[in-house]
Protein backbone atom coordinates (compact mmCIF):
# COMPACT_ATOMS: atom_id res chain seq x y z
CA UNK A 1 -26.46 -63.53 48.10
CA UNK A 2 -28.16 -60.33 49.05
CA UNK A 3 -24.45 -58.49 49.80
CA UNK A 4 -23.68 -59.53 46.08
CA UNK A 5 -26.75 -58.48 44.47
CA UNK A 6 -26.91 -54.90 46.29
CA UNK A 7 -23.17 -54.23 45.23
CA UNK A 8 -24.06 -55.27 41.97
CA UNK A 9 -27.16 -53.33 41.56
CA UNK A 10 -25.22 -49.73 43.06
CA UNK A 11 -22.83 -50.54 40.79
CA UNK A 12 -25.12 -50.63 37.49
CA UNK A 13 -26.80 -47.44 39.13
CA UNK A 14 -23.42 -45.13 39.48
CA UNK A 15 -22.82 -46.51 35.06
CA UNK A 16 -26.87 -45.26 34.75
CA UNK A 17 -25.86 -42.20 37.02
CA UNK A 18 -22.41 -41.04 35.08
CA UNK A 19 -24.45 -42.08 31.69
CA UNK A 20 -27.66 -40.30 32.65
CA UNK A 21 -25.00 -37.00 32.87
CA UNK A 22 -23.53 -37.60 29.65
CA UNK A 23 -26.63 -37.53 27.88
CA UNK A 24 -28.06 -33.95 29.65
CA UNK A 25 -24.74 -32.32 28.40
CA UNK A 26 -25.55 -33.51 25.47
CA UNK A 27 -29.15 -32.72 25.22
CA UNK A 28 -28.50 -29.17 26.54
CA UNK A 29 -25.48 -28.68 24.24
CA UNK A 30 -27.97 -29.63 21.08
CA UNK A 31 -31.07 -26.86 22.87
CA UNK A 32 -27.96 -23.86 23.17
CA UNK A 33 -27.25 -24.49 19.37
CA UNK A 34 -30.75 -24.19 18.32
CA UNK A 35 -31.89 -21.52 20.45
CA UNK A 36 -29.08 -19.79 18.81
CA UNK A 37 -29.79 -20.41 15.27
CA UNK A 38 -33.10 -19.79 16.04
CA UNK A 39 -32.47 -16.01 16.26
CA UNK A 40 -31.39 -16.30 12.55
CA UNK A 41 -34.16 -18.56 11.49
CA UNK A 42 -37.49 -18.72 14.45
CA UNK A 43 -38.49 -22.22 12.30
CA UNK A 44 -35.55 -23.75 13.39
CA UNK A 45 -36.84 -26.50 15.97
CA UNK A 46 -35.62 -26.44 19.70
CA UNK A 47 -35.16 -30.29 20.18
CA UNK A 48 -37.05 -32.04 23.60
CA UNK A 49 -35.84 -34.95 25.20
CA UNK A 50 -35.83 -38.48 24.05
CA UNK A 51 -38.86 -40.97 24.37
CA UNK A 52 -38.85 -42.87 27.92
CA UNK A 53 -38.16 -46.41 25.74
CA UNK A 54 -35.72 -45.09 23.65
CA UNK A 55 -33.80 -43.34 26.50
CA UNK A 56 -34.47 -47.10 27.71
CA UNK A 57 -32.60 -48.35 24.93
CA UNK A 58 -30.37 -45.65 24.70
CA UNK A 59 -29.12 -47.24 28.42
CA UNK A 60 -28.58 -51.05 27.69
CA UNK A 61 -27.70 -50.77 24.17
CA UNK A 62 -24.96 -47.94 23.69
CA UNK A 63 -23.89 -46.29 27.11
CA UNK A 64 -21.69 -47.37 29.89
CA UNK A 65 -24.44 -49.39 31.51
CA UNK A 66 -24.67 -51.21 27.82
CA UNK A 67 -21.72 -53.56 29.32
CA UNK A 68 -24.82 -55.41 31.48
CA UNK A 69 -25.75 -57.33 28.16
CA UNK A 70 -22.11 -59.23 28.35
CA UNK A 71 -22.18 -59.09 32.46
CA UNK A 72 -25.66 -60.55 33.34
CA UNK A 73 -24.87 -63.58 32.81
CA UNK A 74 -22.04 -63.51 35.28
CA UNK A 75 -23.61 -61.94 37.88
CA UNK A 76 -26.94 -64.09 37.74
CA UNK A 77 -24.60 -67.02 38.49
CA UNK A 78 -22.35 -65.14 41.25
CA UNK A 79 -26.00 -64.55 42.49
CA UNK A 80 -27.68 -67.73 41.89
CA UNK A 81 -25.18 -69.81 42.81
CA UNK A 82 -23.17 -68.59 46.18
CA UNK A 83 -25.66 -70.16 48.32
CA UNK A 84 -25.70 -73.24 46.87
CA UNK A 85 -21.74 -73.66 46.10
CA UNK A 86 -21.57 -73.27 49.60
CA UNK A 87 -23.57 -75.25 51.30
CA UNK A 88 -22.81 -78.15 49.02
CA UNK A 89 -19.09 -77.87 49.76
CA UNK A 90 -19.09 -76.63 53.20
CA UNK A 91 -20.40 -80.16 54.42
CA UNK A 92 -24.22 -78.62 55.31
CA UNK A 93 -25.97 -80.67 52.76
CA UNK A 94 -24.54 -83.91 53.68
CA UNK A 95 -26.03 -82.83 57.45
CA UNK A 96 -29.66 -82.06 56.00
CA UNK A 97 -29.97 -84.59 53.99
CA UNK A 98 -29.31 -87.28 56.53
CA UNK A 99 -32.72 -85.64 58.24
CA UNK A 100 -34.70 -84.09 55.00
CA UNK A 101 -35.49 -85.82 51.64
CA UNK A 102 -32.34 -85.37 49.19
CA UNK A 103 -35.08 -84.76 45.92
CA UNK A 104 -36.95 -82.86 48.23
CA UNK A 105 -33.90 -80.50 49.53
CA UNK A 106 -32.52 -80.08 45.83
CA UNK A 107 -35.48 -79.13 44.55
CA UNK A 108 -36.11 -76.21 47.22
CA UNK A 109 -32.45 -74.79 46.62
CA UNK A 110 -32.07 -74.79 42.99
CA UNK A 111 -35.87 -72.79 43.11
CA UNK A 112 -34.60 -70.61 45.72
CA UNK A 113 -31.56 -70.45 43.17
CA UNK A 114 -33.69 -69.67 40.42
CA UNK A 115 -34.76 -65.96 42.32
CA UNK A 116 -31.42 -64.40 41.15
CA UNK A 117 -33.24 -64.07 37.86
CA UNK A 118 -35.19 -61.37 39.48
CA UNK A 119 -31.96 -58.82 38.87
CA UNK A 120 -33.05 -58.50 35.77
CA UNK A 121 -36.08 -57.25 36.26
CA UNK A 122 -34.84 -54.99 38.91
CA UNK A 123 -32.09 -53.57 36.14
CA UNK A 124 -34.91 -52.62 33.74
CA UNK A 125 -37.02 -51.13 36.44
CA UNK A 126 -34.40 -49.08 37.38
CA UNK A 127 -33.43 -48.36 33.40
CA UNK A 128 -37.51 -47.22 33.54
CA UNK A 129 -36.96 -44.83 36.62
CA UNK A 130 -33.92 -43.26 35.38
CA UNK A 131 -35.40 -42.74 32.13
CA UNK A 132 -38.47 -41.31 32.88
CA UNK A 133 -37.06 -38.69 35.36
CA UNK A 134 -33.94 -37.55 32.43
CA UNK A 135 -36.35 -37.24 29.94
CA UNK A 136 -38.99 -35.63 32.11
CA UNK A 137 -41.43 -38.35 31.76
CA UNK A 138 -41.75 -37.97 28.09
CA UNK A 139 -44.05 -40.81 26.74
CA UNK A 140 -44.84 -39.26 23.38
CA UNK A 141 -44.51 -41.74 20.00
CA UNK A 142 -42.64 -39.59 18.71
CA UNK A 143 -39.07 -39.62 18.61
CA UNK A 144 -38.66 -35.85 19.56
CA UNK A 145 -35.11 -35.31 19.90
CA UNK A 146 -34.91 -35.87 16.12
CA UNK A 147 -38.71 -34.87 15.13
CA UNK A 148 -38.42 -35.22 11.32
CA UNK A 149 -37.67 -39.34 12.34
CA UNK A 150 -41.18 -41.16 10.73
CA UNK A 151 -43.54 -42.16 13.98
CA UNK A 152 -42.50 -44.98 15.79
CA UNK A 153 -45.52 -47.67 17.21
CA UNK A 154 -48.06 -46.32 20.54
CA UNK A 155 -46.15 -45.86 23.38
CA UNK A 156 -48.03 -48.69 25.23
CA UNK A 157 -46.46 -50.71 22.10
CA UNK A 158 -43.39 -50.09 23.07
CA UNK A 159 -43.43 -50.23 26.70
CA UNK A 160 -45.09 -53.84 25.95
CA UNK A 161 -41.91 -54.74 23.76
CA UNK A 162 -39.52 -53.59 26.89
CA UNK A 163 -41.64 -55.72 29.55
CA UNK A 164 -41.11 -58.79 26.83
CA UNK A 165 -37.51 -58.46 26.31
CA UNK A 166 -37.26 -58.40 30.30
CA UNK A 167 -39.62 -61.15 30.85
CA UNK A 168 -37.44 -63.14 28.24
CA UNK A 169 -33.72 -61.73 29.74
CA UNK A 170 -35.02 -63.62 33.30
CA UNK A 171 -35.86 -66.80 31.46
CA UNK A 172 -32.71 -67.06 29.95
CA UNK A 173 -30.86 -66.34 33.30
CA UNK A 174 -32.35 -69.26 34.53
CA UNK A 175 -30.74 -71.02 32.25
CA UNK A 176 -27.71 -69.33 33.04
CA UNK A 177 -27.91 -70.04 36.89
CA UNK A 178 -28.50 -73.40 36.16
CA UNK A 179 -25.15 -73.92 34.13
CA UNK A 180 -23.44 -72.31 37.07
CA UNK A 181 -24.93 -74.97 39.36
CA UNK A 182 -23.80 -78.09 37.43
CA UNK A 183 -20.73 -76.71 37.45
CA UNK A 184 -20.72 -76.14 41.25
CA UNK A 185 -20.96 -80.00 41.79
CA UNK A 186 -17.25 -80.33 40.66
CA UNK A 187 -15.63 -77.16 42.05
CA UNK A 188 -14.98 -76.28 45.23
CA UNK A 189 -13.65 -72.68 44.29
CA UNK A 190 -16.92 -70.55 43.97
CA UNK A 191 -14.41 -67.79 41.79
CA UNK A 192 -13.55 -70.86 39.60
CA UNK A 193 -16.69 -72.12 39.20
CA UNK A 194 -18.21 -68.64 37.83
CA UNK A 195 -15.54 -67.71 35.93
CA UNK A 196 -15.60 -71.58 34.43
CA UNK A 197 -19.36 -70.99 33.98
CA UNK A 198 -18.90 -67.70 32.36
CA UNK A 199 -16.27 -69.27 29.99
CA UNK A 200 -18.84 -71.99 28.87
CA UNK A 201 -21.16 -69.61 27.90
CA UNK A 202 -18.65 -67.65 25.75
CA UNK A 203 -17.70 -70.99 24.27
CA UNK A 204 -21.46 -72.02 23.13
CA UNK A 205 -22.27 -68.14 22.07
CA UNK A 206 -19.46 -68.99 19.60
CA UNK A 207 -20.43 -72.27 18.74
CA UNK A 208 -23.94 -71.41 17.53
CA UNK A 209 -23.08 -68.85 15.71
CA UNK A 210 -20.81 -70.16 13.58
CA UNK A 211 -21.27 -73.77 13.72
CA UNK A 212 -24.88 -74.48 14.71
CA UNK A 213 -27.07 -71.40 13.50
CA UNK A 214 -25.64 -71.66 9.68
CA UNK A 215 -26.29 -75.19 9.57
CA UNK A 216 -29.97 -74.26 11.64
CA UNK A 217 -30.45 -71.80 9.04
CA UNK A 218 -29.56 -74.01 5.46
CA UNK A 219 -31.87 -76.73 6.99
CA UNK A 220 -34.73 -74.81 8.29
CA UNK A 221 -34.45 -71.56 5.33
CA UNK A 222 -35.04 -69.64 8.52
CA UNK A 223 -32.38 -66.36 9.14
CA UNK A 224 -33.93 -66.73 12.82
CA UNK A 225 -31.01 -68.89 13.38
CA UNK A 226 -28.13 -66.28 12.38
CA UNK A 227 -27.32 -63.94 15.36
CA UNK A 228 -30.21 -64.68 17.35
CA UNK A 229 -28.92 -67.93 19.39
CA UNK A 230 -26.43 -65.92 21.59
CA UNK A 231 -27.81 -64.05 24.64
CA UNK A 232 -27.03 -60.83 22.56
CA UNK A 233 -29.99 -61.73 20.85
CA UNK A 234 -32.38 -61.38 23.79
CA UNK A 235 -31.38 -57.71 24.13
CA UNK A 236 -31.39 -56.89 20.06
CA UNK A 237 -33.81 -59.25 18.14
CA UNK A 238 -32.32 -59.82 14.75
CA UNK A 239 -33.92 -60.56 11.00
CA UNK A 240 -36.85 -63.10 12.01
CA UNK A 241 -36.62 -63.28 15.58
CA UNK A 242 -40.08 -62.56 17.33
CA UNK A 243 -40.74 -62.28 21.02
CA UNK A 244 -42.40 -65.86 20.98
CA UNK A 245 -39.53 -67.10 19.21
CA UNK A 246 -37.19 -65.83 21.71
CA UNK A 247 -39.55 -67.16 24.92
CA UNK A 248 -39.43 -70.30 23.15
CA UNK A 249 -35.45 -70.65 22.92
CA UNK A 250 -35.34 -69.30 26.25
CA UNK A 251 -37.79 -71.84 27.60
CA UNK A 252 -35.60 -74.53 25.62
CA UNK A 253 -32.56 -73.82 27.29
CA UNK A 254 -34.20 -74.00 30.47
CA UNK A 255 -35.21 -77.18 29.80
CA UNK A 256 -31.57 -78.65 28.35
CA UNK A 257 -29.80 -77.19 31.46
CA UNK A 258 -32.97 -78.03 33.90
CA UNK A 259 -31.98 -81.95 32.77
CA UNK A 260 -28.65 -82.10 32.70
CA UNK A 261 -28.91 -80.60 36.63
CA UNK A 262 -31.06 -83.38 37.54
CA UNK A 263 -28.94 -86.37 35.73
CA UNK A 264 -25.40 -84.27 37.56
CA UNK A 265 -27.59 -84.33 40.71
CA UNK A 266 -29.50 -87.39 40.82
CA UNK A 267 -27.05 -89.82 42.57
CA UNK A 268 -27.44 -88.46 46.81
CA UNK A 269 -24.16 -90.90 47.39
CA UNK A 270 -22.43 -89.38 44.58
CA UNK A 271 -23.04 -85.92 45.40
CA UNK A 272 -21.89 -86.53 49.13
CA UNK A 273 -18.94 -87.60 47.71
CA UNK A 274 -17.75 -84.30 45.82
CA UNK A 275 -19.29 -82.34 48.65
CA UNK A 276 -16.30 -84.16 51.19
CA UNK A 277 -13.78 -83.47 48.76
């Protein structure tokens, strides 16, 4: 699991590397211009760097490294799950179980599972270092690249909104790595069983939002439930979504996939079974 997880974090940092370049030749191309107009007009206004949390945004929501909102969920799984897929189908759990507690023994690998929801944290720590150090630590309110922009909230606002869209991006990919292990109980292929897993997701990302969130939305009269029910919607919160709204989905789907792991995994016999297979 850590091999997987440290070639999956260099790679996000060479797309945060090759993006982080794209923007400086941008940023100085835009300070040449006006430093050259400026000899014609000295009001014109020599543009500074972005804000750190929109540089932040700039990152996960339009660059090359944007491509980790439809990725996450595939690598939380690869993450999550490799351990587990293993041991169950490599024979080891039959062997511990015959000396340890089956609840017992489930319960300490899906939590030890669970920890691969820690990459995203780490991705918007290092979104936080890289954008701080490209934008030479600006923290101002302002939107300075484009200074005529209206003021934006406090910067301690904003940070606060980034730490909440993280904290609610790791509840969610507990969800995620717990669809990937009910669908480890059936597969003996770990590539299958996260590219099945993947393909699940896509599946109920289009589901809800054109089957479920309309009809949410006509019962309710709440547009919370139009594009806010995929994951997309953890990374941009759409018309009526709130942070608390978005723990609280999070937290629900942690609970749907946190029971339908236990009833796959309650049977010991049964599980020994697919394990021999």
């Amino acid at each position: 699991m850590k091999k997987i997880f440290i070639f999956i974090i260099l790679l996000f940092i060479i797309c945060l590397v090759i993006d982080s370049k794209k923007y400086l030749d941008f940023y100085k191309s835009h300070v040449d211009l006006a430093e050259y107009l400026k000899k014609e007009d000295p009001e014109i206004l020599v543009p500074s760097h972005f804000n750190v949390t929109d540089k932040m945004k700039g990152y996960y929501r339009d660059d090359t490294a944007s491509l980790i909102q439809f990725l996450f969920p595939l690598f939380v799984i690869m993450i999550g799950c490799y351990e587990f897929h293993n041991k169950l189908h490599s024979g080891f759990i039959k062997n511990v179980i015959m000396k340890e507690k089956y609840t017992k023994y489930l319960k300490r690998e899906i939590f030890h599972a669970w920890k691969a929801a820690w990459f995203l944290p780490t991705v918007f720590l290092l979104i936080f270092v890289f954008s701080c150090f490209i934008t030479n630590f600006n923290f101002s309110s302002v939107n300075s690249f484009f200074p005529m922009e209206s003021k934006q909230p406090n910067m301690p606002s904003q940070l606060f909104e980034q730490l909440i869209l993280c904290l609610n991006l790791t509840l969610v990919s507990i969800a995620c790595i717990n669809l990937g292990l009910l669908v480890s109980k059936k597969n003996e292929h770990f590539i299958f069983t996260v590219i099945l897993s993947y393909v699940i997701l896509v599946i109920y990302q289009v589901f809800v939002e054109i089957i479920i969130g309309p009809i949410l939305r006509d019962i309710f009269h709440s547009n919370f439930f139009v594009n806010n029910l995929t994951l997309f919607g953890f990374w941009f919160y759409g018309a009526s979504a709130t942070p608390l709204m978005m723990s609280l989905y999070a937290c629900l789907l942690i609970g749907i996939t946190s029971f339908l792991l236990k009833f796959a995994y309650k049977n010991k016999e049964n599980v020994i079974i697919y394990a021999e297979k």
